[in-house]
Protein backbone atom coordinates (compact mmCIF):
# COMPACT_ATOMS: atom_id res chain seq x y z
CA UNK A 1 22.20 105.62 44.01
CA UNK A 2 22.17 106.42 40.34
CA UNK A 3 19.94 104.14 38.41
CA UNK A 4 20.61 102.78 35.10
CA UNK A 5 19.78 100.20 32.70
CA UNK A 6 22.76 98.59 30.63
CA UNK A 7 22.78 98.72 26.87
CA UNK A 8 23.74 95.11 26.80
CA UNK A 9 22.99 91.85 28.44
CA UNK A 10 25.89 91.89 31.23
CA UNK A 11 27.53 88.40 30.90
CA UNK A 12 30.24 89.80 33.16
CA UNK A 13 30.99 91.52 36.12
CA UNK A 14 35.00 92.22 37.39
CA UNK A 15 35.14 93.63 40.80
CA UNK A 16 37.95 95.20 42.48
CA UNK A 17 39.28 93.82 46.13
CA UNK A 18 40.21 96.52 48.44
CA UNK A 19 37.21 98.90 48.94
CA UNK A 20 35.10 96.96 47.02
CA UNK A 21 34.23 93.53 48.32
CA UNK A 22 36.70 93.51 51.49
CA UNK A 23 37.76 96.12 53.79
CA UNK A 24 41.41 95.63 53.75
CA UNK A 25 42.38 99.40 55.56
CA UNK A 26 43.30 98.21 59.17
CA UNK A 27 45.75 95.21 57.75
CA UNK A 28 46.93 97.52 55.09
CA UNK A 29 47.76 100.10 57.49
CA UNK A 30 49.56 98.04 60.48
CA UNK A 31 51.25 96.55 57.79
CA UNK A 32 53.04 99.67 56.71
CA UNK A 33 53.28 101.60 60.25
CA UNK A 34 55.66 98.27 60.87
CA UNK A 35 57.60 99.11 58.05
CA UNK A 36 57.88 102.15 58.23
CA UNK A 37 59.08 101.98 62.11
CA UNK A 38 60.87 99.05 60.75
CA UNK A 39 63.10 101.79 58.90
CA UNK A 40 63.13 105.04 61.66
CA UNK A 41 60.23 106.81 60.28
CA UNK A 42 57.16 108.11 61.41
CA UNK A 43 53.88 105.44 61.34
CA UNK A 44 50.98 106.92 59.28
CA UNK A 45 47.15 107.13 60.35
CA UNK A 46 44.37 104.83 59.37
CA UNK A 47 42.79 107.76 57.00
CA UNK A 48 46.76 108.74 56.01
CA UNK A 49 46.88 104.99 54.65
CA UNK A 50 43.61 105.10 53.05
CA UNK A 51 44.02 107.94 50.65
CA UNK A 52 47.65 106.27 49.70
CA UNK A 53 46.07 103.12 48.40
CA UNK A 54 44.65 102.58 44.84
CA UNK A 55 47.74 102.16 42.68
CA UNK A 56 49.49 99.21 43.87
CA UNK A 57 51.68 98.34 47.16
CA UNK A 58 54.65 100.33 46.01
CA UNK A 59 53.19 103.40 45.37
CA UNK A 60 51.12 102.79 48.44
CA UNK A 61 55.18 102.72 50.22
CA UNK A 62 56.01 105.97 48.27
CA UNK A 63 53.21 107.68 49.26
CA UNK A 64 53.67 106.62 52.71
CA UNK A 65 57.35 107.58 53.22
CA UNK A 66 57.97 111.37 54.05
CA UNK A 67 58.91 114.01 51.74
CA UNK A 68 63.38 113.77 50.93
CA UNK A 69 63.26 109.96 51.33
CA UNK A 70 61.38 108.44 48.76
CA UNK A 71 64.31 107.31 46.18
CA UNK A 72 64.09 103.94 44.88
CA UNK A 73 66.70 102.55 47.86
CA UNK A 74 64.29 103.63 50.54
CA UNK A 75 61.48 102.85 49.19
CA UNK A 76 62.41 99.22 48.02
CA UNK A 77 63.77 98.66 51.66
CA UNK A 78 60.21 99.95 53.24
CA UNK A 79 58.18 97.97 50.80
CA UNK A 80 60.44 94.36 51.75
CA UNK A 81 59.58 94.73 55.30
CA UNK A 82 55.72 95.32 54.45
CA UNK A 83 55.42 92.25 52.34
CA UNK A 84 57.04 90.17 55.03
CA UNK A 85 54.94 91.41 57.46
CA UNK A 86 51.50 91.79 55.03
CA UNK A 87 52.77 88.05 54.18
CA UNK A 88 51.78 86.85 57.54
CA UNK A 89 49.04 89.46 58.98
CA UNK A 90 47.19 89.77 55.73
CA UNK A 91 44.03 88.84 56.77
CA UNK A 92 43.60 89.40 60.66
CA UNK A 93 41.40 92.03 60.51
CA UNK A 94 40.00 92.23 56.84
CA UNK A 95 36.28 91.13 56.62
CA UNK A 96 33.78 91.33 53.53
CA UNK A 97 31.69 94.68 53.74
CA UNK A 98 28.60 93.77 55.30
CA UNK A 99 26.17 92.06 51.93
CA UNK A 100 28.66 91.60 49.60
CA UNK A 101 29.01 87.59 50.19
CA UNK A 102 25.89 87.44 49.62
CA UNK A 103 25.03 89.57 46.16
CA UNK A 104 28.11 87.59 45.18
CA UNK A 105 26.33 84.48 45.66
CA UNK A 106 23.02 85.57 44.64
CA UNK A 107 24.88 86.66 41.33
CA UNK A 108 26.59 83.53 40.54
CA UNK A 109 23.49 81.53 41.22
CA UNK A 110 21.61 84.10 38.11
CA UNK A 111 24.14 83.23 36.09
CA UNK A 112 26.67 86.10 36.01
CA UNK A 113 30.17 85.20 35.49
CA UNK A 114 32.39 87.10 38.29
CA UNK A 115 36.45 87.73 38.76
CA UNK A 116 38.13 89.96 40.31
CA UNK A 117 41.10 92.24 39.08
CA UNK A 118 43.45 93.93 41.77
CA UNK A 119 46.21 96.02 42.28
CA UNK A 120 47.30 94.20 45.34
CA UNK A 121 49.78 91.30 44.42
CA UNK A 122 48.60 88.35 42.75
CA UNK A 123 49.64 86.30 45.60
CA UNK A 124 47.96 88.24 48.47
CA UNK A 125 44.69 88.65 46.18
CA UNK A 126 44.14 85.18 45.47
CA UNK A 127 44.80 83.95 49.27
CA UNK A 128 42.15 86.70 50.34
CA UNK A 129 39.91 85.87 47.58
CA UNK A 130 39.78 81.81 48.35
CA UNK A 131 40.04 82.96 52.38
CA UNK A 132 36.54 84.63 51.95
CA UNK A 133 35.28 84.07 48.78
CA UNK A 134 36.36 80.47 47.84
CA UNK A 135 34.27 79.26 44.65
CA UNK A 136 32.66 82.21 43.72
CA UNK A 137 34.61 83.43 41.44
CA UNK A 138 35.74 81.88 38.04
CA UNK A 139 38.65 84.07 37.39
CA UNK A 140 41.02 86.23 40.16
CA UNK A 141 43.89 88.09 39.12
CA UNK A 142 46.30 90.43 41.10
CA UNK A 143 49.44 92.64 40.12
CA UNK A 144 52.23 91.01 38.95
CA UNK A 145 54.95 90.57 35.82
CA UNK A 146 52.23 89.16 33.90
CA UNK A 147 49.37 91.60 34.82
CA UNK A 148 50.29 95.31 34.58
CA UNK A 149 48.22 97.49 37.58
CA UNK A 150 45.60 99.15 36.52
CA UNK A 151 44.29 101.43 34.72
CA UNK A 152 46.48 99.66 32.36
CA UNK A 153 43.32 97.33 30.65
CA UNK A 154 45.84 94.47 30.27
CA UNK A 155 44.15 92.38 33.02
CA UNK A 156 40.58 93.78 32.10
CA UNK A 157 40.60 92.38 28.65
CA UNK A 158 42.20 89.20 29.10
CA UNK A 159 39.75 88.09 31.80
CA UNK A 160 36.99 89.60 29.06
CA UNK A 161 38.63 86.85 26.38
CA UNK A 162 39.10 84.15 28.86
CA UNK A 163 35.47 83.79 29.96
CA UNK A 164 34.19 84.36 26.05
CA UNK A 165 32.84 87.62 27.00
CA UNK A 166 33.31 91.40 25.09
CA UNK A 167 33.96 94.65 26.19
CA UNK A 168 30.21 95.42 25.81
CA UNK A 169 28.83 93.00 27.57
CA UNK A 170 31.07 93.40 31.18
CA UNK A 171 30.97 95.51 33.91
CA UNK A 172 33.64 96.70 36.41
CA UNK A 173 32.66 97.66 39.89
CA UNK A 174 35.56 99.55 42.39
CA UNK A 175 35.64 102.45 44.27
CA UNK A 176 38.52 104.71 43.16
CA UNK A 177 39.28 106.80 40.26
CA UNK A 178 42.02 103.86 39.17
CA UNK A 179 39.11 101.77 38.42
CA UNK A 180 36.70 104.10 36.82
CA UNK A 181 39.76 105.01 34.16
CA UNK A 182 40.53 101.24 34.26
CA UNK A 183 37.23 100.97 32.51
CA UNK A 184 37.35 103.80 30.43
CA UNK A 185 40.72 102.20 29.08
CA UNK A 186 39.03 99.01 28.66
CA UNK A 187 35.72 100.27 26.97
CA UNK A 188 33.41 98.51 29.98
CA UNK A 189 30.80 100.10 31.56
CA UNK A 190 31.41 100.56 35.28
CA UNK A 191 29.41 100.99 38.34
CA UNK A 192 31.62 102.75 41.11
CA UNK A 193 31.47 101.99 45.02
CA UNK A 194 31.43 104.86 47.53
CA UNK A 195 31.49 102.72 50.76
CA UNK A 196 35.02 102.06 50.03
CA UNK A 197 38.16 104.42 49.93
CA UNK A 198 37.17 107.20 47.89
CA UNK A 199 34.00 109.59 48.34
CA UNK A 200 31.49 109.69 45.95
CA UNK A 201 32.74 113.37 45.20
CA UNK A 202 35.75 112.20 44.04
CA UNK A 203 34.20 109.47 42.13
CA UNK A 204 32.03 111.87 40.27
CA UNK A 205 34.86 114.50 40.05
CA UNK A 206 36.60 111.31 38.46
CA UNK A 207 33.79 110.99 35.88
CA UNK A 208 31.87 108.32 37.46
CA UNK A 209 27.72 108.52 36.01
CA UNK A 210 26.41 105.20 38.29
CA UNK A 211 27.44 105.28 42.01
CA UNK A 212 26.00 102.73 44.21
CA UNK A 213 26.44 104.19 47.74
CA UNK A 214 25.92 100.99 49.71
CA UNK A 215 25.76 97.04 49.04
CA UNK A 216 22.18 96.79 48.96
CA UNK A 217 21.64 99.72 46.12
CA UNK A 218 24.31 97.79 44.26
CA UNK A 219 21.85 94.71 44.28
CA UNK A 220 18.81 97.04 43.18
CA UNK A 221 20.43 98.20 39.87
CA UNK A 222 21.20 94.46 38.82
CA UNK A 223 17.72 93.45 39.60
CA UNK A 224 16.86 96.32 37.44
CA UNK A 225 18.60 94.68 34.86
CA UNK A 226 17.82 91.18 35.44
């Protein structure tokens, strides 16, 4: 864990979904390996899957579709057949990573305010979110035509305005280098995850100074700050 104390007093705290609060892999993964079969191709593996996500459910497609077949056709056909199927399997095997309901709750109840900004669609984020979650958090957004995927800071800044807080006083937790530059773009501090998709090498390659390498050291350094 890398300690810190924050410059401000946090008012905020936006957390990303996959990775971060829920472990999403073994959904995210059948989901695909049926649409991939779906189409004549090849499934992927669990770890295949994991490095793809990050950036959104079509690039997760594009990533996932071998080399000479991923034009826009293909991969629009391949991403169709995931959504149906993530539509009705989204949540058989995702749980919470072991904690997190629980510094969520302990958060709220100190007074934080809490949302959560995803790049999964705003659809599948918000049935996850009230799924697991319900109440806890005062604003959830996913992708969509209204909220650009991150690192765009789009999403970031208008949750910062909607809950009357600034840049300054929020933080972002994830666990990829989309959310560390998400914060960058958004001028928030940031603590990153490494429990969840990405090492913490490649979150400090990425430029990451506070890594919190399980739930429970992400509960220390906001009682440090309390």
């Amino acid at each position: 864990m890398s300690s810190t104390h924050f410059s401000h007093k946090i008012g905020l705290i936006v957390f990303d979904l996959d990775g971060t609060i829920l472990n999403t892999i073994d959904d995210l993964t059948d989901a695909v390996c049926f649409a991939l079969n779906e189409h004549g191709f090849s499934p992927r593996t669990r770890e295949e899957v994991t490095s793809f996500v990050g950036n959104g459910v079509l690039k997760l497609i594009e990533r996932a579709l071998p080399d000479g077949h991923k034009d826009p056709e293909t991969v629009k056909k391949v991403h169709d057949s995931f959504n149906l199927r993530y539509a009705e399997h989204y949540a058989d095997k995702t749980l919470p990573y072991s904690g997190i309901t629980e510094l969520l709750e302990s958060l709220k109840n100190k007074g934080y305010k809490l949302a959560v900004l995803s790049n999964k669609p705003d659809p599948f984020t918000k049935g996850l979110i009230e799924k697991f979650f319900g109440g806890i958090f005062d604003v959830v957004e996913g992708s969509g035509e209204n909220t650009p995927r991150k690192p765009d800071p789009t999403g970031e800044l208008r949750i910062i305005s909607a809950l009357g807080e600034t840049p300054e006083t929020t933080l972002h937790v994830g666990d990829s280098d989309t959310d560390i530059m998400t914060a960058r773009n958004a001028g928030v501090g940031l603590i990153a995850c490494s429990w969840g998709y990405r090492s913490r090498e490649t979150l400090e390659k990425a430029g990451a100074e506070v890594i919190a390498d399980s739930v429970d050291e992400l509960g220390k350094i906001f009682s440090e700050n309390s």
